[in-house]
N, C-alpha and C. Protein backbone atom coordinates (compact mmCIF):
# COMPACT_ATOMS: atom_id res chain seq x y z
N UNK A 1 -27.38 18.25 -20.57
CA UNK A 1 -26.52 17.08 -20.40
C UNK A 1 -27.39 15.84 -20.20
N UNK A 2 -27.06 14.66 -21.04
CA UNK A 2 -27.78 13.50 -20.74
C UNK A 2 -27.63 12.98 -19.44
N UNK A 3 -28.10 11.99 -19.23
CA UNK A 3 -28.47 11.39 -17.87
C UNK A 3 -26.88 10.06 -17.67
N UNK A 4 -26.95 9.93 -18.92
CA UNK A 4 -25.83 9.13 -18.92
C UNK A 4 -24.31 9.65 -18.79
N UNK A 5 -24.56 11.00 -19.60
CA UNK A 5 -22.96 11.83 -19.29
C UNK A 5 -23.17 12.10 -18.15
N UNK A 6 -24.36 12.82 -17.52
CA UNK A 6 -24.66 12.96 -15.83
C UNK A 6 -23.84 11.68 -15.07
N UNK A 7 -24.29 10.81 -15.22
CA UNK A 7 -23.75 9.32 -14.43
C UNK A 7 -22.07 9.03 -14.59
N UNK A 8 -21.73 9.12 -15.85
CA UNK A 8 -20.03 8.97 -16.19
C UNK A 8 -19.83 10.00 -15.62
N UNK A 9 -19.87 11.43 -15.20
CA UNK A 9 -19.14 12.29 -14.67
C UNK A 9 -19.19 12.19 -13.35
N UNK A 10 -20.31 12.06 -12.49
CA UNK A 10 -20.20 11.58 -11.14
C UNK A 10 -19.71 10.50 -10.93
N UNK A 11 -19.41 9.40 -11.57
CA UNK A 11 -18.99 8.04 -11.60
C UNK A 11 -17.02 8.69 -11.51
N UNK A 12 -16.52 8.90 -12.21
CA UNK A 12 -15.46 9.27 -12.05
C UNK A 12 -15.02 10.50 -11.37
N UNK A 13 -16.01 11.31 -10.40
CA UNK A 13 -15.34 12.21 -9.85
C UNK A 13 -15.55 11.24 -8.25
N UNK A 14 -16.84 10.44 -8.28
CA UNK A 14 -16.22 9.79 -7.19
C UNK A 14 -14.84 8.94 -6.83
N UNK A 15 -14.76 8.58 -8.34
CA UNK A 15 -13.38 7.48 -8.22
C UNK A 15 -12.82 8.55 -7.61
N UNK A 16 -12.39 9.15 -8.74
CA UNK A 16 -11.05 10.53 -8.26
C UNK A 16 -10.53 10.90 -6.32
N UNK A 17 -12.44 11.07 -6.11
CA UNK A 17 -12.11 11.52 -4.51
C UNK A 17 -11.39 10.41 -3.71
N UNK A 18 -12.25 9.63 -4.44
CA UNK A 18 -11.73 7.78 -3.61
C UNK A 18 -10.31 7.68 -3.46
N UNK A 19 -9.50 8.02 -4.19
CA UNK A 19 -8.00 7.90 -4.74
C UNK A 19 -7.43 8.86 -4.23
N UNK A 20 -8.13 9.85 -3.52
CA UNK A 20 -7.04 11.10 -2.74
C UNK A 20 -7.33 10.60 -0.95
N UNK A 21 -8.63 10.09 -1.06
CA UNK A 21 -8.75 9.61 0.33
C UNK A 21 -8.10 8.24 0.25
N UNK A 22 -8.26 7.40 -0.25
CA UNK A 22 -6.86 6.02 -0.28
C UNK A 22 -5.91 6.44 0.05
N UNK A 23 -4.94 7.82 -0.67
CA UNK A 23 -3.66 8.01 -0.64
C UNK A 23 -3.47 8.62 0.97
N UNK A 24 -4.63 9.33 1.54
CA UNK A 24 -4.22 9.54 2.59
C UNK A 24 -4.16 8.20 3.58
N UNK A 25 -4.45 7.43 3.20
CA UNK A 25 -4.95 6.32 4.63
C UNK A 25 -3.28 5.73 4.59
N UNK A 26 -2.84 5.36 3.52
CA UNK A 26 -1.83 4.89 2.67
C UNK A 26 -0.44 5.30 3.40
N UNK A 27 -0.61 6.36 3.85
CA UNK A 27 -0.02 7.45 4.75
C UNK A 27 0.27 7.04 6.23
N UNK A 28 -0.68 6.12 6.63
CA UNK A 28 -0.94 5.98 8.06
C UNK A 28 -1.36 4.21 7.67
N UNK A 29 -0.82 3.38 6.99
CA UNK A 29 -0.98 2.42 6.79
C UNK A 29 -0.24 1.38 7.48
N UNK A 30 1.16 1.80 7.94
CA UNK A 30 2.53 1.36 8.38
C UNK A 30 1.87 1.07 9.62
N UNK A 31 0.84 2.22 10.55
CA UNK A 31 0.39 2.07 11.58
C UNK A 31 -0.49 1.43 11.96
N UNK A 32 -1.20 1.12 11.14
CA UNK A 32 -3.23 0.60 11.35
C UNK A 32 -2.68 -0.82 11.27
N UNK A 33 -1.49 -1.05 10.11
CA UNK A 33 -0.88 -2.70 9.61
C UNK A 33 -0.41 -3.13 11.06
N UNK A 34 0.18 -2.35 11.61
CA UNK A 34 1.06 -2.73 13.08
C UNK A 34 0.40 -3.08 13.63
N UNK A 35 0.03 -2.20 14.20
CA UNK A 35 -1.39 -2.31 15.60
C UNK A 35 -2.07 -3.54 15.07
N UNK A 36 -2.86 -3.83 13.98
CA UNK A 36 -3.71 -5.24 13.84
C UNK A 36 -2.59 -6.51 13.59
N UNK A 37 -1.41 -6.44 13.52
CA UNK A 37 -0.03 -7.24 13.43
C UNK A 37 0.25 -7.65 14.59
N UNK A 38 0.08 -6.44 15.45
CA UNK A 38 0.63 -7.04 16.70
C UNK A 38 -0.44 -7.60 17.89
N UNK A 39 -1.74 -7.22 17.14
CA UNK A 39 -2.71 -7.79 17.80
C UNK A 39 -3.39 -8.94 17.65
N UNK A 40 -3.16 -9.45 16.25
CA UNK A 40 -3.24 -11.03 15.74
C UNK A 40 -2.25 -11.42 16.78
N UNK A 41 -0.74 -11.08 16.80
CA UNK A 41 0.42 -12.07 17.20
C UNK A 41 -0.22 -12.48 18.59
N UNK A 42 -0.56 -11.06 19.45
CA UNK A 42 -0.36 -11.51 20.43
C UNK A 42 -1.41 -12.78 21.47
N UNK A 43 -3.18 -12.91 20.11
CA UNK A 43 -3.68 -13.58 20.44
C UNK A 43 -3.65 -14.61 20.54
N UNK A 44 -2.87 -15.07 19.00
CA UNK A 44 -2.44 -15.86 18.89
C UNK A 44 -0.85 -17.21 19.86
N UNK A 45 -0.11 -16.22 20.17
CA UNK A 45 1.16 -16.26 20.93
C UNK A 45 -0.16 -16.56 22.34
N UNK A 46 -0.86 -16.02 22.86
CA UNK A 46 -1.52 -16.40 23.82
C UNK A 46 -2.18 -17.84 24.08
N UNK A 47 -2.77 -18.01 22.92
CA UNK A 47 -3.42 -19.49 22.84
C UNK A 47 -2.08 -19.94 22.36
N UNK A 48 -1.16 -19.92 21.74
CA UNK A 48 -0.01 -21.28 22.08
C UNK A 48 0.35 -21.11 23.38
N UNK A 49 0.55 -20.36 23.90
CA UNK A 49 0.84 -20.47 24.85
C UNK A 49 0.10 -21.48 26.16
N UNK A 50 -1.14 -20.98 26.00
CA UNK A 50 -1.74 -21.94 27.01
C UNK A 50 -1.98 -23.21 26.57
N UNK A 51 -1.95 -23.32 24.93
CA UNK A 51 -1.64 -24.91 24.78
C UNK A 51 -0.81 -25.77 25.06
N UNK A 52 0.46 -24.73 25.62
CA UNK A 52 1.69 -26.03 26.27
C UNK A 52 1.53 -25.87 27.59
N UNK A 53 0.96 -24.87 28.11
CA UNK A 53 1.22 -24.96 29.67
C UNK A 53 1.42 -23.96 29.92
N UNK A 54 2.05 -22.68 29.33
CA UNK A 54 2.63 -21.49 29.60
C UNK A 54 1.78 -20.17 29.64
N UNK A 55 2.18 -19.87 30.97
CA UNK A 55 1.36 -18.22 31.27
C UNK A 55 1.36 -17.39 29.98
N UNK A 56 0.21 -17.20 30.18
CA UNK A 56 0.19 -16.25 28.81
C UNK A 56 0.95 -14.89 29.58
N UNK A 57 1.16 -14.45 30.55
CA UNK A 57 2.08 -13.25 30.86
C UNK A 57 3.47 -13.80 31.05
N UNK A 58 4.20 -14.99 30.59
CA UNK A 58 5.47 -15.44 30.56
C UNK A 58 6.12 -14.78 29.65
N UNK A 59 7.06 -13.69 30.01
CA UNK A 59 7.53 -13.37 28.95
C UNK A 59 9.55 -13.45 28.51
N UNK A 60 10.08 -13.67 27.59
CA UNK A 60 11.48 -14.16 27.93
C UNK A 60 11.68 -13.05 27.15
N UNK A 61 13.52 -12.99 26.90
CA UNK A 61 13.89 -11.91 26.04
C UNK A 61 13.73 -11.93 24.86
N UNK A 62 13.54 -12.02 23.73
CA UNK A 62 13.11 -12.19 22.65
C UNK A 62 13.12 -11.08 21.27
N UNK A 63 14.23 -10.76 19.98
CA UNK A 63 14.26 -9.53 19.58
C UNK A 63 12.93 -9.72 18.85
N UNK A 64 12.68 -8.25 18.24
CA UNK A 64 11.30 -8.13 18.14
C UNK A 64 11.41 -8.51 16.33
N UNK A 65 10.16 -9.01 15.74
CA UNK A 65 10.48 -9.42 14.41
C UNK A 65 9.54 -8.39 13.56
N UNK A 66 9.92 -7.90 12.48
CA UNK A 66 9.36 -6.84 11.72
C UNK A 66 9.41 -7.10 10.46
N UNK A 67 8.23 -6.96 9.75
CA UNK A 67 8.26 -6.83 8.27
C UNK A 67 7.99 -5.99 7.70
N UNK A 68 8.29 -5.32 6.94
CA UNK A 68 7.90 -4.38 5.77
C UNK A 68 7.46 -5.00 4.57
N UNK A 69 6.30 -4.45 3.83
CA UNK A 69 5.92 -5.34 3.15
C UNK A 69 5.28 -4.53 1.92
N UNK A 70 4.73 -4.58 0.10
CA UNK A 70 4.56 -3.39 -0.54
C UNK A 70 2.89 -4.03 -0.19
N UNK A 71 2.12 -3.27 0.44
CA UNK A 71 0.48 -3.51 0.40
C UNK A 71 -0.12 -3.53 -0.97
N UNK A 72 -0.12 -2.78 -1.69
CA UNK A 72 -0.69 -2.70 -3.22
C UNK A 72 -0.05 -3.89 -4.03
N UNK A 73 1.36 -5.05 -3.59
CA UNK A 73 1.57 -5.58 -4.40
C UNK A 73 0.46 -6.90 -3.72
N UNK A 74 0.31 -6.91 -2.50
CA UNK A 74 -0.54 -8.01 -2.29
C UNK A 74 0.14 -8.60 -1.35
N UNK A 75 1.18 -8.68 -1.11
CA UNK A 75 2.01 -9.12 0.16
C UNK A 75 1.58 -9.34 1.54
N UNK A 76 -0.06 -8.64 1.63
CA UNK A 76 -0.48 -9.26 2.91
C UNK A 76 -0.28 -10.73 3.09
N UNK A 77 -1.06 -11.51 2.45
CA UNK A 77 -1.09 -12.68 2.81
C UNK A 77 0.42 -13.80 3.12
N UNK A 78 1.35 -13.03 2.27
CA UNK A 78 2.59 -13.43 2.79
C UNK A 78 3.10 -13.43 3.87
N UNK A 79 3.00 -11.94 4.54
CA UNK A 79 3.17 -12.02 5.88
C UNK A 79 2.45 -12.84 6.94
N UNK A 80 0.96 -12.66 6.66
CA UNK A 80 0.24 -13.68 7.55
C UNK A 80 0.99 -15.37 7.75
N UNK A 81 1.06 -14.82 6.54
CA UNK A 81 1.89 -16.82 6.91
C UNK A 81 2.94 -17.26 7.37
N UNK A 82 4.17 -15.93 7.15
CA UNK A 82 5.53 -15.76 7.71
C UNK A 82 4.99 -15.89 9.49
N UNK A 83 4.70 -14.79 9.72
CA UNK A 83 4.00 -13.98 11.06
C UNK A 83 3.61 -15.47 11.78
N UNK A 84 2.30 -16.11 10.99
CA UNK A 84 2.20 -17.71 11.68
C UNK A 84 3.21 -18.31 12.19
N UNK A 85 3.66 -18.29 11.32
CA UNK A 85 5.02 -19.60 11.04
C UNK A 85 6.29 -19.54 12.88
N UNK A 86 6.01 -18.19 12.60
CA UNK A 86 7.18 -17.18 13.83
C UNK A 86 6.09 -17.37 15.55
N UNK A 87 5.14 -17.25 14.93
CA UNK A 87 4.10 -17.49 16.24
C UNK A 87 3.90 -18.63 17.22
N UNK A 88 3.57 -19.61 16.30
CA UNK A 88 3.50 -20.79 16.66
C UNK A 88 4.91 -21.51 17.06
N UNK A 89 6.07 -21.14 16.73
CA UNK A 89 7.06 -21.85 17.28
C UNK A 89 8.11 -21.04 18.46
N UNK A 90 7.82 -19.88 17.79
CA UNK A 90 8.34 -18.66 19.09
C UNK A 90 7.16 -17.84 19.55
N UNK A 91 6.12 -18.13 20.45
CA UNK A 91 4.60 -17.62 20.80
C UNK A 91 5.01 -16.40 21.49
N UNK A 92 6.64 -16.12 22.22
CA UNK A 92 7.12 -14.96 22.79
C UNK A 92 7.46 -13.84 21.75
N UNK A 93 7.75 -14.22 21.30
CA UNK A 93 8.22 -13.10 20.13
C UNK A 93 7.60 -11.91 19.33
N UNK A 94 8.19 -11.05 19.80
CA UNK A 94 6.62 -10.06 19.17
C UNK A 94 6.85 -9.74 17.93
N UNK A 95 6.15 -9.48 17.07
CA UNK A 95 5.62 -9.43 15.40
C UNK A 95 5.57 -8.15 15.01
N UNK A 96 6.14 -7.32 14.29
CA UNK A 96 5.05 -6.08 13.48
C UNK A 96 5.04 -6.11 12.13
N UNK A 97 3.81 -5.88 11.65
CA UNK A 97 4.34 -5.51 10.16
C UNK A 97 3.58 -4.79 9.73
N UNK A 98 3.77 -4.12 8.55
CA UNK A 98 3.27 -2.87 7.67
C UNK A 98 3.98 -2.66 6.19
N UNK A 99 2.86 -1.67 5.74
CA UNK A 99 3.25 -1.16 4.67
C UNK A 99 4.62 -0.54 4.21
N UNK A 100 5.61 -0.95 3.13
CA UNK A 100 6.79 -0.56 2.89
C UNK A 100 6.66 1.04 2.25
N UNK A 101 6.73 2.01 2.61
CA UNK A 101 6.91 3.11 1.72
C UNK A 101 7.80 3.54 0.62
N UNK A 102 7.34 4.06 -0.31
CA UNK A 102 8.07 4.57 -1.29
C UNK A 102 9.07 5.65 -0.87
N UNK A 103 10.54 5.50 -1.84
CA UNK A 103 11.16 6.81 -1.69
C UNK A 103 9.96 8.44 -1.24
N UNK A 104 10.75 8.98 -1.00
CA UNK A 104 9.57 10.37 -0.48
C UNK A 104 8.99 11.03 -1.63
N UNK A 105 10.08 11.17 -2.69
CA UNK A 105 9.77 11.80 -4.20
C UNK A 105 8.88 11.29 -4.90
N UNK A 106 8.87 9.37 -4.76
CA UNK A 106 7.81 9.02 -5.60
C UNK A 106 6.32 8.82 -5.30
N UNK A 107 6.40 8.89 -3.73
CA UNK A 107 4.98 9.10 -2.61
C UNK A 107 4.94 10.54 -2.92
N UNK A 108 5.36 12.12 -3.21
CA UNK A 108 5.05 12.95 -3.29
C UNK A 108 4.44 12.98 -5.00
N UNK A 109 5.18 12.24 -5.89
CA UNK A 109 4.65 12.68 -7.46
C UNK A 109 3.45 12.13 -7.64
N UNK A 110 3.37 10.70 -6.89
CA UNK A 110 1.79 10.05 -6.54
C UNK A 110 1.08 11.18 -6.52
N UNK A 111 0.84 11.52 -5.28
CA UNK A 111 -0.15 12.64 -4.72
C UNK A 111 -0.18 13.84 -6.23
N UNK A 112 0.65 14.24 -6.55
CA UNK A 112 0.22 15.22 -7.18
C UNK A 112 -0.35 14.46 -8.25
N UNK A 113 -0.06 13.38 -9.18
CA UNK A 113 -0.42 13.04 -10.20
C UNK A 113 -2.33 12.51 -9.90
N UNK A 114 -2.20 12.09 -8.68
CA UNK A 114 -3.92 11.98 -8.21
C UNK A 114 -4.60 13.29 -8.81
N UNK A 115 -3.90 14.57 -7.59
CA UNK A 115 -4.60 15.22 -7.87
C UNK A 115 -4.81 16.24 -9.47
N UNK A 116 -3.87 15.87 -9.63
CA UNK A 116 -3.85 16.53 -11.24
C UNK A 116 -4.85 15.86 -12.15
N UNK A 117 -5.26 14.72 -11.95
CA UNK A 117 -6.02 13.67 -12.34
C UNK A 117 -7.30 14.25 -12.27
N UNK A 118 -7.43 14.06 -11.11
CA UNK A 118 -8.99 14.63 -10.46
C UNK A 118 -9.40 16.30 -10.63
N UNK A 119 -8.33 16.76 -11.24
CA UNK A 119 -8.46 18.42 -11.90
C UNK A 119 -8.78 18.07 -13.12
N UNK A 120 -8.20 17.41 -13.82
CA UNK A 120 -8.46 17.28 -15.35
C UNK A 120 -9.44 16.64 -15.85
N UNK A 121 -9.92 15.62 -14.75
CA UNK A 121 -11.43 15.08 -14.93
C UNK A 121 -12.64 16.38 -14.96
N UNK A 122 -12.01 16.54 -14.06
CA UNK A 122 -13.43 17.61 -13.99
C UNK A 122 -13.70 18.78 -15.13
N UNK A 123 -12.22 19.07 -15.61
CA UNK A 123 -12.13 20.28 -16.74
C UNK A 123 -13.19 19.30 -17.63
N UNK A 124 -12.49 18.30 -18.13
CA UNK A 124 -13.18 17.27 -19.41
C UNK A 124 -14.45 17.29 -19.65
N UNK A 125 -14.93 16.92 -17.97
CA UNK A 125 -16.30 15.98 -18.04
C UNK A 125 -17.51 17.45 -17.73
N UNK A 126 -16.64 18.24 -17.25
CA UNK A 126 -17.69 19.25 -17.36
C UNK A 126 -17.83 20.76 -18.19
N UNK A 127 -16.97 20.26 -19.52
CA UNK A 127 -16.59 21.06 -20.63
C UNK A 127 -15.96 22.63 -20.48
N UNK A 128 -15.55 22.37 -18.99
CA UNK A 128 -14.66 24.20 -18.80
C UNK A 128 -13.47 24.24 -19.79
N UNK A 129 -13.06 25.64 -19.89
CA UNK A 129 -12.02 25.62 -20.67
C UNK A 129 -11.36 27.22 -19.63
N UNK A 130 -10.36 26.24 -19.07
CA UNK A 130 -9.40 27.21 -17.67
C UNK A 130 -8.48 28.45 -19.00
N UNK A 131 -7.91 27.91 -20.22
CA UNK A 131 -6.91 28.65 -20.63
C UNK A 131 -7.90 29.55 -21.31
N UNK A 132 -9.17 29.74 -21.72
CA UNK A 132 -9.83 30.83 -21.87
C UNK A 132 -9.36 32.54 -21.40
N UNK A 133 -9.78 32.15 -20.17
CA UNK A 133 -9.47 33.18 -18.80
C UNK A 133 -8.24 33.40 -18.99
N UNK A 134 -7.05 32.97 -19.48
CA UNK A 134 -5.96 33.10 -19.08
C UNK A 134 -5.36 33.82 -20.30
N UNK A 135 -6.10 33.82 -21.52
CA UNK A 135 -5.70 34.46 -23.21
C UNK A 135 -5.07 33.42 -24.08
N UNK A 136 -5.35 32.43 -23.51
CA UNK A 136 -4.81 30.79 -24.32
C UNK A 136 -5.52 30.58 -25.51
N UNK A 137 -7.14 30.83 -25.12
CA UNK A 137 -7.84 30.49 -26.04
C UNK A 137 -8.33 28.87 -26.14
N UNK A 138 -8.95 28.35 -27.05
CA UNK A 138 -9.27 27.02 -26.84
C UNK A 138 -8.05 26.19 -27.20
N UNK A 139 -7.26 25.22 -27.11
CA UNK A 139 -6.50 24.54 -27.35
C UNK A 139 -7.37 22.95 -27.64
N UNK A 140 -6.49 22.92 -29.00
CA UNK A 140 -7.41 21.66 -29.74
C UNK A 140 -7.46 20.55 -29.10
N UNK A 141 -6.44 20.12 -28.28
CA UNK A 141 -6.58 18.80 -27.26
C UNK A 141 -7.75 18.90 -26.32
N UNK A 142 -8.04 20.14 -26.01
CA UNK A 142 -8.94 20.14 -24.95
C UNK A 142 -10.23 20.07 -25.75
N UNK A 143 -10.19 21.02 -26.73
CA UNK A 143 -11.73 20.70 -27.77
C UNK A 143 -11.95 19.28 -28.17
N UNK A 144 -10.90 18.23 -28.23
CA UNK A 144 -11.33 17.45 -28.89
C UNK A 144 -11.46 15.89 -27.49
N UNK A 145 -11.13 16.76 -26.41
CA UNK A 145 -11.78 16.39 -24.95
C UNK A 145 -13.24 15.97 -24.69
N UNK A 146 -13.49 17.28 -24.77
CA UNK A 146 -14.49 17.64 -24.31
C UNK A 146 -15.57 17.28 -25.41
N UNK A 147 -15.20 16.75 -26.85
CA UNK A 147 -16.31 16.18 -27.89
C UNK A 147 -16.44 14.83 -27.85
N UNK A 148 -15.63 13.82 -26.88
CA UNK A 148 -14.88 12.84 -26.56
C UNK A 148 -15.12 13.00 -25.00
N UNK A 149 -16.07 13.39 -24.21
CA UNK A 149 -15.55 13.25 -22.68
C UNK A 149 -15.49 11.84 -22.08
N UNK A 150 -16.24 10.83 -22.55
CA UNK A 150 -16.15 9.78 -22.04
C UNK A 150 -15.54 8.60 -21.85
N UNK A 151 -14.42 8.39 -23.21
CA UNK A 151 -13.29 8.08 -24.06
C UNK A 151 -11.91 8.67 -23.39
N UNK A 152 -12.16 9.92 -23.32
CA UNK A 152 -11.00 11.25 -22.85
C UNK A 152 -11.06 10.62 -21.25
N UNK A 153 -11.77 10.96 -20.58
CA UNK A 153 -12.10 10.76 -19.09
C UNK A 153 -11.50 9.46 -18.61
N UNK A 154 -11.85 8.07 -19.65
CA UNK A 154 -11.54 7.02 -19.52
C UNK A 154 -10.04 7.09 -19.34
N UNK A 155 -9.09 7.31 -20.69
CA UNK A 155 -8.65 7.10 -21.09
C UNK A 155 -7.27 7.89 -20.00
N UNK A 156 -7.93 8.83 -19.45
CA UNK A 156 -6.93 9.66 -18.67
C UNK A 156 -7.17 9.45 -17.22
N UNK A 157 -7.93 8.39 -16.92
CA UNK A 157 -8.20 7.70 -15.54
C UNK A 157 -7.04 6.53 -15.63
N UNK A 158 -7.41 5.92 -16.22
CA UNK A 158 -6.25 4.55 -16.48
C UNK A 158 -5.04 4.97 -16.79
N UNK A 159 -4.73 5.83 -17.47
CA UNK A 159 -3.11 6.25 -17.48
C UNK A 159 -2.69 6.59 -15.88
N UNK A 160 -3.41 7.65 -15.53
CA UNK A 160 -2.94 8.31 -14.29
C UNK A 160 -2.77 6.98 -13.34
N UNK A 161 -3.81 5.88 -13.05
CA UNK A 161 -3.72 5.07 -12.27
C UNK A 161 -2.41 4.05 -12.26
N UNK A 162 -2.60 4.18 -13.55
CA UNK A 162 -0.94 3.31 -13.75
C UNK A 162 -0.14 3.69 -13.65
N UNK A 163 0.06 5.21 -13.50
CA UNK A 163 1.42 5.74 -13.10
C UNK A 163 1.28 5.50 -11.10
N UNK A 164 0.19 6.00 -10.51
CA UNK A 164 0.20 6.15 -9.52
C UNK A 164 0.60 4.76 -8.97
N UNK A 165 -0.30 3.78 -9.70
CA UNK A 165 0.68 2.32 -9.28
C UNK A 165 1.90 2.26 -9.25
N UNK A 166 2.23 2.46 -10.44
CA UNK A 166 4.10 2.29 -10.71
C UNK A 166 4.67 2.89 -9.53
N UNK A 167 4.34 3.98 -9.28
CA UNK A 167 5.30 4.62 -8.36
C UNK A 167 5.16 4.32 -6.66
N UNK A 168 3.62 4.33 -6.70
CA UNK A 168 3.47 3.52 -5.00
C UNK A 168 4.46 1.90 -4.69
N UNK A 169 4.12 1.69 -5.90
CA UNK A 169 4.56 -0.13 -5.78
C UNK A 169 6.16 -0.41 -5.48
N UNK A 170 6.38 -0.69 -4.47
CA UNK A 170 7.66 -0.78 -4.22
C UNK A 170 9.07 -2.00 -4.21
N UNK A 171 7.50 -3.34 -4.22
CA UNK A 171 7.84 -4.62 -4.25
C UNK A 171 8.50 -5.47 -2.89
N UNK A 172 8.95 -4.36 -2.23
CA UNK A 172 9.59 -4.55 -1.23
C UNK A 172 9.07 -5.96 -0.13
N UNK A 173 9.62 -7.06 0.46
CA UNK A 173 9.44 -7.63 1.76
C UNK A 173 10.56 -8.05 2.37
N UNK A 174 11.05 -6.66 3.49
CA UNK A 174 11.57 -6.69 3.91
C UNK A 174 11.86 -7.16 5.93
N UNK A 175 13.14 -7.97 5.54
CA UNK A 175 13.01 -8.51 7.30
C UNK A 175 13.68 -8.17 7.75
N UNK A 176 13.32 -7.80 9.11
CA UNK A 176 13.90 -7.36 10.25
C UNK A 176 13.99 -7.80 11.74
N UNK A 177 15.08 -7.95 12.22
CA UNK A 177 14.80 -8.77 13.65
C UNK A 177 15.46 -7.61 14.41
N UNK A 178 14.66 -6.74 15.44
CA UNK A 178 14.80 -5.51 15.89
C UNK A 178 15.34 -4.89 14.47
N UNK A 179 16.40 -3.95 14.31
CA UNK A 179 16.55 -2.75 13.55
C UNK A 179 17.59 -3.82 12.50
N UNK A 180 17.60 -4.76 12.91
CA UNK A 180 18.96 -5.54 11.92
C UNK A 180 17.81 -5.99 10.73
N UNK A 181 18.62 -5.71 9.47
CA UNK A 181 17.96 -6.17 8.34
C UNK A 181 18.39 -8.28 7.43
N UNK A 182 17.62 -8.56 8.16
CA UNK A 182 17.86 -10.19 7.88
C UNK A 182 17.85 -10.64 6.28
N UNK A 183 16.78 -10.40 5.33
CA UNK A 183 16.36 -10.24 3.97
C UNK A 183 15.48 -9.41 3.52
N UNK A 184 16.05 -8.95 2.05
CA UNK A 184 15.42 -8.28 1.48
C UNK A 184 14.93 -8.41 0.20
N UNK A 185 13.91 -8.33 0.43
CA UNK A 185 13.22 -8.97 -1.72
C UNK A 185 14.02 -8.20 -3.00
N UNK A 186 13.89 -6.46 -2.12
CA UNK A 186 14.28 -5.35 -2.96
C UNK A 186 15.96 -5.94 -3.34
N UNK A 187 16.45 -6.21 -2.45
CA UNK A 187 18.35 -7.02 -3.39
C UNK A 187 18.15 -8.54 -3.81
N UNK A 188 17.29 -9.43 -3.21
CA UNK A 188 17.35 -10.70 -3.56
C UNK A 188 16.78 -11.10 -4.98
N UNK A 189 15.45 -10.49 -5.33
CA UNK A 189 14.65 -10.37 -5.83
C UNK A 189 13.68 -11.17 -5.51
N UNK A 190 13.22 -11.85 -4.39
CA UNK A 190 12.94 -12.73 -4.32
C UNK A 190 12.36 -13.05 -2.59
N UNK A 191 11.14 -13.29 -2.28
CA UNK A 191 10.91 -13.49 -0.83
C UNK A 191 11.42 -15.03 -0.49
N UNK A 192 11.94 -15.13 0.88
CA UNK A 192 12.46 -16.03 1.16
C UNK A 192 11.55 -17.37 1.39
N UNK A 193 11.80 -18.42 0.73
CA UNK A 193 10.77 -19.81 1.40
C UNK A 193 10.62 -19.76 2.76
N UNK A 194 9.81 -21.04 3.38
CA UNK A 194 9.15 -20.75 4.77
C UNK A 194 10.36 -21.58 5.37
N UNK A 195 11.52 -22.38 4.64
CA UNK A 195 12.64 -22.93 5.28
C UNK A 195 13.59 -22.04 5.40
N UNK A 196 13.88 -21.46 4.62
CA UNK A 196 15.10 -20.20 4.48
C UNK A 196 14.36 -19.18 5.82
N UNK A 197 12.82 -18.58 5.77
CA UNK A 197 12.86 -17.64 6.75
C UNK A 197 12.87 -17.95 8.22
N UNK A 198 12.93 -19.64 8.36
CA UNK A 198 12.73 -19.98 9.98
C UNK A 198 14.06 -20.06 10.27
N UNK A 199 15.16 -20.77 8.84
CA UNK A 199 16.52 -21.12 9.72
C UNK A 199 16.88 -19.33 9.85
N UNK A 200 17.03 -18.08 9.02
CA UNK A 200 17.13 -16.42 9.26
C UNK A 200 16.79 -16.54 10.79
N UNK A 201 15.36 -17.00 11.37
CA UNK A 201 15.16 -16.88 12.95
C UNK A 201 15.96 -17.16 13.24
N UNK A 202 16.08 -18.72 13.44
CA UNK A 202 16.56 -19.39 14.27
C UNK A 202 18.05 -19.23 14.24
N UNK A 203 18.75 -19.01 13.19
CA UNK A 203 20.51 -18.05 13.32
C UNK A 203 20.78 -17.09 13.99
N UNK A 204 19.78 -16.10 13.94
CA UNK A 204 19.60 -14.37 14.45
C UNK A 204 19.11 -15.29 16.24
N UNK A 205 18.56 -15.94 16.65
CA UNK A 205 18.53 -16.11 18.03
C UNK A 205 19.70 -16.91 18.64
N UNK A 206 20.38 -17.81 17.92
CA UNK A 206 21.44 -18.37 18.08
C UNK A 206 22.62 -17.41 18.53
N UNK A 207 22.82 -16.65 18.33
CA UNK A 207 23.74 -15.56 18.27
C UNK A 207 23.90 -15.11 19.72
C-alpha cells in the first residue's frame, strides 16, 4: 500500500471516530450548553447588578427563561444576544439554554448511519470483502470500491454526513418562560426580532 493510500485511510478513519465521539457529546450537549448559560447569566446579572446599586445576592421572584436552540444550525450566537438582551434589563432572571434535540428516531438513525459509515470505510479503504465469508462472493459494487478507494471513501463520507446533518438539524429556537412555551421558530418559521422577544418578556411578567 502506498504511503498516500496509507494517509487517506487513516485520514478518514479518524474523521469517522471523530463523528461517533461528536455524536456522543451531542448527547449531553443540552447540559454542558446550560451549565455555561447559566454561568455567563449569572456573571453577568452580577455586574449589572452592582452597577445600579444592587446586592448581587438580591434576589426577587422571577420565572426562569429557557431556550432551546438547533447547535449544528449555528444558533449559538443568537441566543447569546437574546440571553444579553434578558440580562441586562432583568439581571434577576435566570437564563438556560441548550441544544434542541431531534425526534428520538431521527437521533437514533443518526447514530447508526455514523456507524454504518465508519464500517464501510474501513471495508473500502482496506480492501476486505465481509460477503466472501458469508457465500456472497465478490459483489461488483464492492470490487469496483475497492479499485476506486479514494473516490468511493470520499464519496460515501459526504453522503453519510449529509444525511447525518439532515436528520440532527432540527432548526428549532425555541422559548420558554418556566415550562410555558412563548415562541417557536419550528411553527413560526422564523426567530423572533430583539423587539418582538423583549415585549414576549415583558407580557409573560405582566401577567
Amino acid at each position: 500500500m502506498s504511503r498516500g493510500a496509507a494517509f487517506i485511510i487513516g485520514l478518514f478513519f479518524f474523521v469517522s471516530i471523530f463523528d461517533i465521539f461528536r455524536a456522543n457529546e451531542l448527547k449531553n450537549d443540552y447540559l454542558t450548553n446550560e451549565q455555561e448559560s447559566e454561568y455567563k447569566a449569572e456573571e453577568l446579572n452580577s455586574e449589572t447588578q452592582s452597577d445600579k446599586g444592587i446586592p448581587a445576592n438580591h434576589k426577587e421572584h422571577f420565572p426562569t427563561l429557557k431556550i432551546l436552540y438547533c447547535v449544528s444550525c449555528g444558533y449559538k450566537q443568537a441566543f447569546d444576544e437574546f440571553s444579553g438582551l434578558v440580562a441586562e434589563k432583568y439581571p434577576e432572571m435566570k437564563i438556560q439554554g441548550g441544544n434542541y434535540s431531534p425526534v428520538s428516531w431521527k437521533a437514533n438513525l443518526s447514530r447508526v448511519i455514523s456507524l454504518t459509515k465508519s464500517s464501510l470505510l474501513i471495508i473500502i479503504l482496506t480492501g476486505f470483502n465481509p460477503f466472501e465469508s458469508l457465500g456472497f462472493g465478490y459483489p461488483r459494487l464492492l470490487q469496483y470500491a475497492h479499485s476506486n478507494k479514494s473516490s468511493s471513501g470520499l464519496m460515501l463520507f459526504m453522503f453519510a454526513n449529509m444525511l447525518e446533518t439532515s436528520l440532527s438539524s432540527t432548526g428549532a429556537f425555541e422559548i420558554y418562560m418556566d415550562d410555558s412555551l412563548i415562541w417557536s421558530k419550528i411553527e413560526y418559521g422564523r426567530a423572533p426580532t430583539h423587539e418582538e422577544f423583549m415585549n414576549l418578556i415583558e407580557a409573560k411578567l405582566d401577567k
